[in-house]
Protein backbone atom coordinates (compact mmCIF):
# COMPACT_ATOMS: atom_id res chain seq x y z
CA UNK A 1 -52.61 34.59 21.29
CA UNK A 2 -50.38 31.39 20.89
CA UNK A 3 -49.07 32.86 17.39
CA UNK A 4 -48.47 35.63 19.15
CA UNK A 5 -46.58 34.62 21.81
CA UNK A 6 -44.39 32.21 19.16
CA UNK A 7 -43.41 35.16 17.47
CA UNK A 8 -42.19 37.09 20.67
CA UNK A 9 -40.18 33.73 21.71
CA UNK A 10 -39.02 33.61 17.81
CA UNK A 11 -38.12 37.49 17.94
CA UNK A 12 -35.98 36.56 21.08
CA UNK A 13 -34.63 33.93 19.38
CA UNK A 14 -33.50 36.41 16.43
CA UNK A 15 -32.38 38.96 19.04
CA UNK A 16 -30.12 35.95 20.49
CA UNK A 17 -28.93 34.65 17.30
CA UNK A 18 -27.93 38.06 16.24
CA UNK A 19 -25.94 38.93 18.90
CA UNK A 20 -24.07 35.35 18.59
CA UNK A 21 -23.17 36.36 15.42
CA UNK A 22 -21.74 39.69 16.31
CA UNK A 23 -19.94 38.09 18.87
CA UNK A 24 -18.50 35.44 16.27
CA UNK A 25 -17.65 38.25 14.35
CA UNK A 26 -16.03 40.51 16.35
CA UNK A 27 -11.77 40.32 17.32
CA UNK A 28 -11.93 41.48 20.80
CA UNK A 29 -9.50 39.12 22.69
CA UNK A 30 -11.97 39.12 25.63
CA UNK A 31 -13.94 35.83 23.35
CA UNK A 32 -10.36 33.84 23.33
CA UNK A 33 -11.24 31.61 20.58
CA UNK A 34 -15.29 30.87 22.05
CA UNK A 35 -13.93 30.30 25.21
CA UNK A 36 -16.25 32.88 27.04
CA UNK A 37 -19.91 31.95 28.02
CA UNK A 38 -22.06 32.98 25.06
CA UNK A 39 -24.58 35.31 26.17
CA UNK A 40 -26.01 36.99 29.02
CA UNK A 41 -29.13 37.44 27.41
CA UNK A 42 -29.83 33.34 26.81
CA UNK A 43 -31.48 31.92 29.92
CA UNK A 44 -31.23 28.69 29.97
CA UNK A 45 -27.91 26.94 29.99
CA UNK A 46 -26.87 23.70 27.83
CA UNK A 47 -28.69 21.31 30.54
CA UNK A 48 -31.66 23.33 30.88
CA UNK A 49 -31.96 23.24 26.64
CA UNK A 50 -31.68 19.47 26.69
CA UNK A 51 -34.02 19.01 28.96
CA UNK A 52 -36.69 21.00 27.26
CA UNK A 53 -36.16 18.80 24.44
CA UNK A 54 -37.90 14.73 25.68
CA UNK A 55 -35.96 13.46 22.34
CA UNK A 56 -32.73 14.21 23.96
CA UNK A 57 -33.71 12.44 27.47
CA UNK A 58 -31.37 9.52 27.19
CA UNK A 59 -28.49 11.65 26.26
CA UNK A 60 -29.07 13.91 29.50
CA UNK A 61 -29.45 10.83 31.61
CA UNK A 62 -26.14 9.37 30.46
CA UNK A 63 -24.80 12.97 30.77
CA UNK A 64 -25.80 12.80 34.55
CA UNK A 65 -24.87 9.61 34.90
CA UNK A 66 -21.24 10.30 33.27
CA UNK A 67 -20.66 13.13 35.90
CA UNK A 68 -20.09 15.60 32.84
CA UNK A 69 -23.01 17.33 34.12
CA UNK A 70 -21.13 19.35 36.43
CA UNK A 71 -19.00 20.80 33.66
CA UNK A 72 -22.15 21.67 31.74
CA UNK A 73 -23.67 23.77 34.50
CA UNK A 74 -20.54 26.17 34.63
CA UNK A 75 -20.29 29.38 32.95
CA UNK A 76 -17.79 28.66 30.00
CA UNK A 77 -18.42 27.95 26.39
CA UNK A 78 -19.21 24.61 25.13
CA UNK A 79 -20.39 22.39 22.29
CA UNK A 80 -22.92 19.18 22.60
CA UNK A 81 -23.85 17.46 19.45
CA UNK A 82 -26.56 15.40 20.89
CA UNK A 83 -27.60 12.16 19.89
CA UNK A 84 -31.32 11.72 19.81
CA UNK A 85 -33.27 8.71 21.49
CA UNK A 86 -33.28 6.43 18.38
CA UNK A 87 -30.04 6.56 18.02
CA UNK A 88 -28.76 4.84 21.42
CA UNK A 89 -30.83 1.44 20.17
CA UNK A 90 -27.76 0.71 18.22
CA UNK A 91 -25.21 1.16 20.62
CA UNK A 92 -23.62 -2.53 22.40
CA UNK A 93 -25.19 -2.81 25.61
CA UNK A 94 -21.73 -3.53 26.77
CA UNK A 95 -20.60 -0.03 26.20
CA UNK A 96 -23.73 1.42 28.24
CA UNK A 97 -23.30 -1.20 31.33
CA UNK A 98 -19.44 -0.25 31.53
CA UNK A 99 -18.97 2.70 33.39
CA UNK A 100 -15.70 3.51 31.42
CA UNK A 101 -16.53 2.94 28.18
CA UNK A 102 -19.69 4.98 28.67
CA UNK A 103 -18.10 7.97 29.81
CA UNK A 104 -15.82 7.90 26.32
CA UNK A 105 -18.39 7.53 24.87
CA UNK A 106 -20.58 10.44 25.68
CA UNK A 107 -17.42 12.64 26.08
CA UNK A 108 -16.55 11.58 22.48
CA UNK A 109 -20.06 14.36 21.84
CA UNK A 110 -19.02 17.41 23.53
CA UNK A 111 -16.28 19.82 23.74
CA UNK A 112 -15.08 23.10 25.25
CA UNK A 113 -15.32 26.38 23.31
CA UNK A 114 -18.59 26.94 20.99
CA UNK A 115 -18.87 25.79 17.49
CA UNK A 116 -21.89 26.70 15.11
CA UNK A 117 -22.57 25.08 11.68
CA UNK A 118 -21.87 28.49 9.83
CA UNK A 119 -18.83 29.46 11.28
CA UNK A 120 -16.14 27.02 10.09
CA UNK A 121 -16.09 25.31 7.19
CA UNK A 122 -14.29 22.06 8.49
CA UNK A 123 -12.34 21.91 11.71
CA UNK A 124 -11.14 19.35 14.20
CA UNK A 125 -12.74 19.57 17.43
CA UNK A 126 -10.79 18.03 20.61
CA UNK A 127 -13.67 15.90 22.62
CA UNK A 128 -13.69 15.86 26.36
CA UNK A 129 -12.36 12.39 25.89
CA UNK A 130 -9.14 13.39 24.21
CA UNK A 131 -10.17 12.52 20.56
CA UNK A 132 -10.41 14.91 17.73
CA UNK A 133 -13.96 14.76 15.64
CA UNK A 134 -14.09 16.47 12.09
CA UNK A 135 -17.17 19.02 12.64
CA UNK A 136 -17.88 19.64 8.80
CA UNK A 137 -20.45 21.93 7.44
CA UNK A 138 -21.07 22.74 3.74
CA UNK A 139 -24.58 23.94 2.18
CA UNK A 140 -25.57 20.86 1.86
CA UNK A 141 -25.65 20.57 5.59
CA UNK A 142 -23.45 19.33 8.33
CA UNK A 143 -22.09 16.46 9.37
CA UNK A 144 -20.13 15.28 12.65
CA UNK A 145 -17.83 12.57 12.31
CA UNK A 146 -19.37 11.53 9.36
CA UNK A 147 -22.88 11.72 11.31
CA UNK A 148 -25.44 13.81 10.02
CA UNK A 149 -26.63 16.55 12.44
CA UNK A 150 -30.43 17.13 12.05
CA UNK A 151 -30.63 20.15 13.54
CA UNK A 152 -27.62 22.60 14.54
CA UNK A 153 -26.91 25.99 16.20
CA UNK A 154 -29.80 25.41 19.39
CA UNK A 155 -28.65 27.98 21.61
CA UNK A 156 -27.98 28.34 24.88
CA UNK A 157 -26.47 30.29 27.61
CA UNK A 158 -22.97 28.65 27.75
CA UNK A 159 -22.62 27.21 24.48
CA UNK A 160 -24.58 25.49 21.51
CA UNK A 161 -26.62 22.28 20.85
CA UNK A 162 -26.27 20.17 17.75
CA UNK A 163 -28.64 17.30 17.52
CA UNK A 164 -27.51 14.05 15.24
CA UNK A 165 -28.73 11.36 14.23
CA UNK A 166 -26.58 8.77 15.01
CA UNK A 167 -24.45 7.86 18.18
CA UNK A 168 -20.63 8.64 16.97
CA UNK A 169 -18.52 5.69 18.50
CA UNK A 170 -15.09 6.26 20.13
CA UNK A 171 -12.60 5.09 17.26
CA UNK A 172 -9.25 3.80 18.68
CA UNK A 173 -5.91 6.16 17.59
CA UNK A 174 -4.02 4.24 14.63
CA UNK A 175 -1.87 2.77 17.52
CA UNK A 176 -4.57 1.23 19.40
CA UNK A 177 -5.61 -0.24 16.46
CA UNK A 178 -2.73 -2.27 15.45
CA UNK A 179 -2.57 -3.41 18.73
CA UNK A 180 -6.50 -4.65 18.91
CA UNK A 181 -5.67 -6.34 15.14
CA UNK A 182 -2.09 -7.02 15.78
CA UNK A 183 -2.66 -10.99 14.41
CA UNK A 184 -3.35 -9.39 10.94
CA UNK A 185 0.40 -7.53 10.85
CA UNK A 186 2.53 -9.95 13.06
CA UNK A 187 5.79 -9.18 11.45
CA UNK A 188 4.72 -5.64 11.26
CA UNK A 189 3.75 -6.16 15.12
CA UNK A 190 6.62 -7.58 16.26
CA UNK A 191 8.71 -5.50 14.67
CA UNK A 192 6.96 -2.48 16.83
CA UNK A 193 7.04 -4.17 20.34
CA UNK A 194 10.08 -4.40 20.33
CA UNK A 195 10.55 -0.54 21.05
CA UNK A 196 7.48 -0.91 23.74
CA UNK A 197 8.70 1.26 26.78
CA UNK A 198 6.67 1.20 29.81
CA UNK A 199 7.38 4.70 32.36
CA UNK A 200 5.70 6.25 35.50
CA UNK A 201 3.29 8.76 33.81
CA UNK A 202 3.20 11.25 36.74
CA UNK A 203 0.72 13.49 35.45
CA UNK A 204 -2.29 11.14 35.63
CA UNK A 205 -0.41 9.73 39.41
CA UNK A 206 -2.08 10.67 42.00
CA UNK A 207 -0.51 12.04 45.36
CA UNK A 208 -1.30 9.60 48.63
CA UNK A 209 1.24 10.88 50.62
CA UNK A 210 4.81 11.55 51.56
CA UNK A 211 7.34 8.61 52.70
CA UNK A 212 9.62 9.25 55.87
CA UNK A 213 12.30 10.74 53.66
CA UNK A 214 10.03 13.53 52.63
CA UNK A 215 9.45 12.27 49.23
CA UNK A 216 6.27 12.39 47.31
CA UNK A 217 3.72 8.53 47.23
CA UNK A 218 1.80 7.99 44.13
CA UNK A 219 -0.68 5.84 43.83
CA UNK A 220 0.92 5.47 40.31
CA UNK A 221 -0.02 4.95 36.62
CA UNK A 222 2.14 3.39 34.15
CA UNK A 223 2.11 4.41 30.72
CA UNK A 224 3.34 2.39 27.51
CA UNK A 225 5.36 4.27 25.10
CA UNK A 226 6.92 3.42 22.05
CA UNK A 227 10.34 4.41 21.11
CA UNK A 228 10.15 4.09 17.42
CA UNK A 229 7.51 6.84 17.23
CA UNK A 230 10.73 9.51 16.80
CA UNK A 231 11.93 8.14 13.48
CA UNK A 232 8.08 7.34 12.34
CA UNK A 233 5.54 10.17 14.19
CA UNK A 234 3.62 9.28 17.33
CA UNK A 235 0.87 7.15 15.92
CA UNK A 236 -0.44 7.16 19.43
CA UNK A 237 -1.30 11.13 19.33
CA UNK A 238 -4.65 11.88 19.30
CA UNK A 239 -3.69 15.44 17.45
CA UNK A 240 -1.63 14.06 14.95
CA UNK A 241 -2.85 13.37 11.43
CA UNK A 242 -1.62 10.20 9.59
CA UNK A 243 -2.24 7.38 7.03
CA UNK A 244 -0.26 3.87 8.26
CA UNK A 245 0.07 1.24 5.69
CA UNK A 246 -1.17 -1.78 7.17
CA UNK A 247 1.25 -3.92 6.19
CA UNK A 248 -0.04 -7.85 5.80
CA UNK A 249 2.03 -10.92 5.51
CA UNK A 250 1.68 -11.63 1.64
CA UNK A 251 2.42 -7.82 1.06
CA UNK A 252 5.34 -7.55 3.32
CA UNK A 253 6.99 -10.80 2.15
CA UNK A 254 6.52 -9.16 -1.43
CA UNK A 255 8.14 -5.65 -0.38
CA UNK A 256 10.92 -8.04 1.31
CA UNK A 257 12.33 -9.80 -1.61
CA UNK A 258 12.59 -6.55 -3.15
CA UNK A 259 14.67 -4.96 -0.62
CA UNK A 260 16.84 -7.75 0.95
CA UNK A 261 19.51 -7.84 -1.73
CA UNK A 262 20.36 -4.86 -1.16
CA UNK A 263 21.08 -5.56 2.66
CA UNK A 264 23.39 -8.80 2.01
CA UNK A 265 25.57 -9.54 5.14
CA UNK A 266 27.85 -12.55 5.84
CA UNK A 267 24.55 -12.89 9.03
CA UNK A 268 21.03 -14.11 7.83
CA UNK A 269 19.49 -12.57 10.75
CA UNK A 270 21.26 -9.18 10.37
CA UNK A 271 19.92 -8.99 6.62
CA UNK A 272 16.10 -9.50 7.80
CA UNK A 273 16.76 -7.00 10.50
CA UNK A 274 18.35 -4.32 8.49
CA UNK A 275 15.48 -4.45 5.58
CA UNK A 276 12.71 -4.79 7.94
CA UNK A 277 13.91 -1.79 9.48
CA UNK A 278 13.95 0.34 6.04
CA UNK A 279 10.26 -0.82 4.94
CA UNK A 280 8.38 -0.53 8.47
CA UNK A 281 9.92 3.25 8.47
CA UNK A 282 8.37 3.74 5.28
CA UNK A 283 4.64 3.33 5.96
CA UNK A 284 3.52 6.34 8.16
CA UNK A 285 2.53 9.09 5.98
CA UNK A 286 0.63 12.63 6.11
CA UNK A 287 -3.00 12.00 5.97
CA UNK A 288 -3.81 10.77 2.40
CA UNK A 289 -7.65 11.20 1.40
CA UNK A 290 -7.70 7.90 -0.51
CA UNK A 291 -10.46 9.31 -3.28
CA UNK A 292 -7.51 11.16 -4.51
CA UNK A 293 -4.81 8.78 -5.12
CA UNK A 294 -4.27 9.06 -8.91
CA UNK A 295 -0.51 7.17 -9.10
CA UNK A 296 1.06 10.22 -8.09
CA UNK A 297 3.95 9.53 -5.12
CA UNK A 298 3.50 10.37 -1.36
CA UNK A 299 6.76 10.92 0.66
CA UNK A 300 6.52 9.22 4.04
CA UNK A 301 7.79 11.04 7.35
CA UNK A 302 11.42 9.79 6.61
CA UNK A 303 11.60 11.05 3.47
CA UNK A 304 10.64 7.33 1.09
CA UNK A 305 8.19 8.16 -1.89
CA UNK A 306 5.49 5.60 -2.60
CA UNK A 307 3.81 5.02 -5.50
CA UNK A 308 0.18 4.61 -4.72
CA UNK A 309 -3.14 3.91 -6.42
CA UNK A 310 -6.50 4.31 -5.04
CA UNK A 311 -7.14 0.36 -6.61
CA UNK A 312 -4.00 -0.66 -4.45
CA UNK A 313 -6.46 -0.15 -1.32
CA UNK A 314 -8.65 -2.71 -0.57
CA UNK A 315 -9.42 -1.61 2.86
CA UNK A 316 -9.77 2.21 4.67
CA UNK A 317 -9.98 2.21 8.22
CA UNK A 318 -10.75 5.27 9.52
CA UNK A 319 -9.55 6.01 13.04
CA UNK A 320 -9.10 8.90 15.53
CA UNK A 321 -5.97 10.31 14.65
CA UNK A 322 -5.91 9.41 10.99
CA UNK A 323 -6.12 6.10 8.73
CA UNK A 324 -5.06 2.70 8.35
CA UNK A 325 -4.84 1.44 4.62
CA UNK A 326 -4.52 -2.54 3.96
CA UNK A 327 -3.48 -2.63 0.23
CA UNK A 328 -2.61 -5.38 -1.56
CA UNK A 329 0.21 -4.27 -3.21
CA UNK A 330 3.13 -1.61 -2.24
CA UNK A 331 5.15 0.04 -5.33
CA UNK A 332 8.07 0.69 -3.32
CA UNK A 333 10.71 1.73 -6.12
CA UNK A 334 14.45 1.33 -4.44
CA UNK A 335 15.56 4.73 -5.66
CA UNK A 336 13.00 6.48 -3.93
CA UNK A 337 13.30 4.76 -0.36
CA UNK A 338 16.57 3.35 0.24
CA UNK A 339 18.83 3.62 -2.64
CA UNK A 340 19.38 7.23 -2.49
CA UNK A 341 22.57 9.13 -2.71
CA UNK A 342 24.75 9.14 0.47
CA UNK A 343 26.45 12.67 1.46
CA UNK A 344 29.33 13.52 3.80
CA UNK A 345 29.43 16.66 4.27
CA UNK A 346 33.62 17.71 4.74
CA UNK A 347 33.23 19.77 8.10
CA UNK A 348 31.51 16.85 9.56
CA UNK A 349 33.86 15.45 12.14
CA UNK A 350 32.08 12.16 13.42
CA UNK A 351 33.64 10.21 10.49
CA UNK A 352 36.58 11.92 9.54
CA UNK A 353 40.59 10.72 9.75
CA UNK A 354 43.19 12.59 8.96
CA UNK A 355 46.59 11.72 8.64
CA UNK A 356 48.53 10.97 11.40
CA UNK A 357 51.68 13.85 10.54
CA UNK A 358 49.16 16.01 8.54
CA UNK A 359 48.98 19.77 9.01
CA UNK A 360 44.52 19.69 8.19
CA UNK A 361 42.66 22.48 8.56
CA UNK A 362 38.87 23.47 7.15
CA UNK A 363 38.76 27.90 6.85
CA UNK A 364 35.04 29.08 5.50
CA UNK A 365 35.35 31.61 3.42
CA UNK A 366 32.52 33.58 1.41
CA UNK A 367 33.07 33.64 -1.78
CA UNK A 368 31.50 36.95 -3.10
CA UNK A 369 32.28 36.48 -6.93
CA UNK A 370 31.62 33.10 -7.85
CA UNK A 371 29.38 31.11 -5.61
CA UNK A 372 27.90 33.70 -3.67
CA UNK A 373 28.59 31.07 -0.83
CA UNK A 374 30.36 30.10 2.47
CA UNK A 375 32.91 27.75 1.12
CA UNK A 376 35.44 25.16 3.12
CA UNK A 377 38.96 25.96 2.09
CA UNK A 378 40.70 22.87 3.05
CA UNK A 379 44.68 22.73 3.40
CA UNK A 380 46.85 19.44 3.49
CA UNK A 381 50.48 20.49 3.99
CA UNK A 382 52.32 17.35 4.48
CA UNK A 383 54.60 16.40 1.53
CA UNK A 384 53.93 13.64 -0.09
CA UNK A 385 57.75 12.89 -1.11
CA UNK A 386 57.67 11.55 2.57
CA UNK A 387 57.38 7.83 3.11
CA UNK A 388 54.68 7.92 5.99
CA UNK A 389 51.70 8.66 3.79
CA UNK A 390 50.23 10.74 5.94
CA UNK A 391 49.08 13.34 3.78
CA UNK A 392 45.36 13.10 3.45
CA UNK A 393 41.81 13.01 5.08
CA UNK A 394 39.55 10.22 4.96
CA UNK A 395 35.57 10.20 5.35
CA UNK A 396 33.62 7.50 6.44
CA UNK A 397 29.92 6.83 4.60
CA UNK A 398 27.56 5.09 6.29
CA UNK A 399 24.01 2.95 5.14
CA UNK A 400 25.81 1.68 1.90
CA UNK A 401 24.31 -1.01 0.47
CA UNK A 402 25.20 -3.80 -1.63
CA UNK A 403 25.05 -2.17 -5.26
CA UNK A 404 26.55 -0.01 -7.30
CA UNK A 405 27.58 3.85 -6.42
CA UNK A 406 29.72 6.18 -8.39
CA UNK A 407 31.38 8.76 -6.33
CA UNK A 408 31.44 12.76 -6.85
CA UNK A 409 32.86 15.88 -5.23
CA UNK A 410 31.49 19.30 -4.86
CA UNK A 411 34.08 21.50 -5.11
CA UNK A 412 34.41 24.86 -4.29
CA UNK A 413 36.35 28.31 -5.72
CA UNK A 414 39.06 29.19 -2.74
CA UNK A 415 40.70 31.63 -4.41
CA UNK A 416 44.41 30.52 -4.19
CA UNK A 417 47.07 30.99 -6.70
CA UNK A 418 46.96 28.04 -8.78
CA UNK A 419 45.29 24.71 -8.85
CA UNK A 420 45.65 21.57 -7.13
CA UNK A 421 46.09 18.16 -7.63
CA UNK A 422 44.78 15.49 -6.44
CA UNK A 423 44.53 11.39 -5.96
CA UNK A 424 41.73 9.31 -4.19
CA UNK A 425 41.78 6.27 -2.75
CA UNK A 426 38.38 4.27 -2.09
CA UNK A 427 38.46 1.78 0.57
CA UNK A 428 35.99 -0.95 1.10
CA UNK A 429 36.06 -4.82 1.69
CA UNK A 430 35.39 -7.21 -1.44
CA UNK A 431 33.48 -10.43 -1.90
CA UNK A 432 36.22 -12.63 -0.67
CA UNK A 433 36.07 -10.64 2.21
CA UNK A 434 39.26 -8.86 1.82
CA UNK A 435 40.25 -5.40 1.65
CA UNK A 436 40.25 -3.50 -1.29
CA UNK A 437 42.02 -0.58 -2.34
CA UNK A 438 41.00 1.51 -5.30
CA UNK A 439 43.32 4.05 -6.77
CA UNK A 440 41.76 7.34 -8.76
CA UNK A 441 43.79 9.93 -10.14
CA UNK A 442 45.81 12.25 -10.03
CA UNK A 443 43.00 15.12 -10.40
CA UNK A 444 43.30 18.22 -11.33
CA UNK A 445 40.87 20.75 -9.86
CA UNK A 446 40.96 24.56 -11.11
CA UNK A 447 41.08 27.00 -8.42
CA UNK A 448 38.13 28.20 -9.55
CA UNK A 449 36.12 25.37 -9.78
CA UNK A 450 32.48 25.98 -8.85
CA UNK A 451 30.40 22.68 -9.81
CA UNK A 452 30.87 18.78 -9.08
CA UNK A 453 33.00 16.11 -10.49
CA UNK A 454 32.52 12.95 -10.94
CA UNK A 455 35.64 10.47 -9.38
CA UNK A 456 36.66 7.44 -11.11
CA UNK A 457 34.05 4.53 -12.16
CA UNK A 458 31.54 2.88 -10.71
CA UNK A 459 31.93 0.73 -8.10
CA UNK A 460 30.11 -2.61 -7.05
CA UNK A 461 30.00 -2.92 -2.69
CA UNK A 462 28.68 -6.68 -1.93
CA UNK A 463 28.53 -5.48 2.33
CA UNK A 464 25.82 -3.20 3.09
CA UNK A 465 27.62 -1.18 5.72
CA UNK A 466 25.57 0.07 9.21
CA UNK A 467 26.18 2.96 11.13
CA UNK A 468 28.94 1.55 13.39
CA UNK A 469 32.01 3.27 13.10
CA UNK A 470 34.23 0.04 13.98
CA UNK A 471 32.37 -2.20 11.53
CA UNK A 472 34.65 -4.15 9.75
CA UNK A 473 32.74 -4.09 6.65
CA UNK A 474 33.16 0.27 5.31
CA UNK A 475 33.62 2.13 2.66
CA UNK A 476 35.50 5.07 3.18
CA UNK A 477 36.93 7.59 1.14
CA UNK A 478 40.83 9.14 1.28
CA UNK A 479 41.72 12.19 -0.22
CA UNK A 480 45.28 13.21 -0.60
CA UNK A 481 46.98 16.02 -2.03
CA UNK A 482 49.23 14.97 -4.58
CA UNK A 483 51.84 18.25 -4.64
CA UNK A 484 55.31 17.64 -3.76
CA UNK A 485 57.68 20.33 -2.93
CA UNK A 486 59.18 20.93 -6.41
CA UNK A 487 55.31 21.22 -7.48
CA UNK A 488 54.75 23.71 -5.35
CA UNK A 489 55.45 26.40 -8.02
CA UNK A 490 52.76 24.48 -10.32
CA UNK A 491 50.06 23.42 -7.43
CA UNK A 492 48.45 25.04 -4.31
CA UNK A 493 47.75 22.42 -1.78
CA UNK A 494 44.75 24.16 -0.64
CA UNK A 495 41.45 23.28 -2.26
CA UNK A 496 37.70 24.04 -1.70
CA UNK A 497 35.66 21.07 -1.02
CA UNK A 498 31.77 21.06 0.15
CA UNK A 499 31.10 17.27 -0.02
CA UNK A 500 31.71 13.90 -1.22
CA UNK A 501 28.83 11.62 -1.95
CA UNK A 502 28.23 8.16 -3.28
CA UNK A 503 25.33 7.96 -5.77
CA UNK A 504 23.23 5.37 -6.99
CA UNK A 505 24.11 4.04 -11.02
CA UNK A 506 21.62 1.16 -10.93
């Protein structure tokens, strides 16, 4: 009789399984990505199936005592990978004791919508605490969070049980990290802090009242944000994915002497602010599995390449959101971080001057024959046989720093009647702290040029020049149209011209 009735409860158990799968298999929007309550025909809901279960009796108690039980009991779809009893005699009696650290903790195990071992093959799951666990299955099992799940896919009315082996603890996000080890990456740290920004987080406020002016009282919550998360990626996000270069003191001092030279400014403190600025935006990367670092580059999220080994690692810390790697070396090659070419592109108006008497004007024009482009036709009209020297344009670059750049131009076909001609004069400030002017040309460019052209030699800047506009220390760029009137039969004074950059000869 008791083999009997096993087989009618295993039958059931078939039925159940069976019609989870066609469920899992079918498109009909009414499952919204598992977010509907399994199955009808399942009795007992996730509580009940813990409960049946005496090896998962501390994990129910801490679910009850967590409050998470009411969520449990409601008709939705959910996912509980279960610790078994065992497995809470290694977790810090600290954690269990402290009411918040406790309810993480257990919400760090389940999550809404329904997950089975068979029907993924690895996906992030968002916890009820906010984190996102890696839920991995393979035929060589499944594992959660790197924890081994014993036994998966027990089923139940609202969702599915996965029991493992091990308690998975709440790992901080890569931010909360470097904050709990910030005395291993003080420069790095203090660097950071700087952009700290604390704000009213109204969404986790909560409403007391109103004041006699009608407005809305908060018993209010103050969130820490950082601004420096725009240029880098939020390493706070739990959602985001990211490796973060740890970056010690003996490693950063060695990256440092690399790049300072080529920030040298009349101010000490402005050259250590200026190159700790380009290597600490240089260390936040898309996730890197380190078992596959073979000396091929990875391009941080600003755009630096990094040459990096797996025997450059002597440390992975794993972490919510992504990793934290403390090398011991960084092969930071200047070309590909910070000595890269430096474009102005001519319809940019920010850090443009033109001539004071000159007739300027930028036309696009597609160019259907030669290019198969939208090209700026650019016209100077001002004769240069006047004495005001007002005939040109001048472009400002910006983040030039002290070494060597040769200059070129892309020009464009225009289509006018003959070529122009034209001179160049390169402005920057020289060692002795004086202005220099360097004459190029004339140049002759075809009307139908199509291609770029390299202007005059290379030049040596000792200043690295900063974003400010007004900074005495610049390198800019005039262009002038060297046609007279009498020329005019020989020269068109308009020309096509897509950019000017300065590029790197070192």
């Amino acid at each position: 009789m008791k083999n009997k009735i096993n087989a009618i409860i295993n039958f059931s158990r078939l039925l159940a399984l069976l019609s989870l799968l066609i469920v899992f298999g079918c498109k009909d929007e009414a499952w919204d990505d598992h977010y509907e309550a399994l199955d009808p025909l399942l009795e007992n809901n996730i509580l009940t199936v813990l409960s049946q279960d005496s090896d998962f009796s501390t994990f129910l108690n801490y679910v009850y005592q967590t409050g998470y039980n009411e969520q449990l009991e409601t008709a939705q779809a959910y996912t509980v990978w279960a610790p078994t009893n065992d497995a809470f005699n290694q977790v810090p009696s600290n954690i269990l004791n402290d009411p918040d650290l406790l309810k993480e903790l257990i919400g760090n195990h389940i999550s809404l919508f329904s997950y089975n071992a068979s029907s993924e093959d690895e996906v992030l799951v968002k916890m009820f605490n906010n984190k996102y666990v890696e839920f991995l299955n393979t035929t060589g099992g499944s594992t959660f969070g790197g924890v081994n799940v014993v036994e998966s896919d027990i089923l139940a009315s609202n969702g599915i049980v996965h029991a493992i082996d091990s308690v998975l603890e709440v790992n901080p996000n890569i931010w909360g990290y470097l904050n709990e080890n910030s005395d291993q990456f003080p420069t790095l740290m203090t660097f950071l802090e700087q952009f700290n920004e604390t704000a009213f987080d109204e969404d986790n406020s909560v409403e007391i009242g109103t004041n006699t002016l009608g407005q809305t009282v908060y018993d209010s919550i103050f969130s820490t944000t950082n601004s420096y998360f725009k240029t880098i990626g939020d390493l706070s996000l739990e959602e985001s994915r990211y490796t973060f270069i740890g970056l010690t003191e003996d490693v950063y001092a060695d990256v440092f002497d690399i790049f300072d030279d080529y920030y040298y400014y009349p101010i000490e403190d402005t050259i250590k602010n200026n190159t700790d600025k380009a290597i600490f935006k240089n260390l936040t990367y898309d996730l890197v599995d380190v078992s596959e670092l073979n000396g091929s580059k990875i391009t941080s999220t600003t755009g630096g390449e990094l040459l990096l080994n797996a025997s450059d690692v002597d440390e992975e810390i794993e972490l919510s959101n992504g990793n934290v790697l403390i090398v011991n070396q960084l092969n930071f090659d200047p070309k590909d971080v910070i000595y890269k070419p430096i474009r102005y592109e001519v319809e940019n108006t920010e850090r443009r001057t033109i001539g004071s008497l000159t007739d300027f004007s930028i036309q696009k024009n597609y160019d259907a024959f030669a290019s198969e482009e939208f090209t700026n036709t650019i016209t100077l009209l001002r004769n240069p046989d006047g004495n005001d020297g007002n005939n040109y344009f001048e472009v400002a670059f910006t983040n030039v720093l002290s070494a060597s750049y040769k200059i070129n131009a892309k020009f464009t076909p225009v289509g006018a009647a003959q070529s122009t001609k034209l001179k160049f004069e390169l402005r920057y400030i020289g060692s002795n702290f004086l202005p220099v002017v360097e004459e190029i040309g004339p140049v002759v460019v075809s009307n139908l040029e199509d291609g770029v052209i390299s202007i005059g030699d290379e030049y040596d800047f000792t200043f690295f020049v900063n974003e400010d506009i007004d900074n005495y220390f610049h390198v800019n760029l005039r262009v002038i149209v060297d046609v007279s009137e009498p020329e005019l039969l020989l020269y068109d004074r308009s020309f096509g011209l897509d950019y000017v950059e300065l590029v790197p000869t070192e």
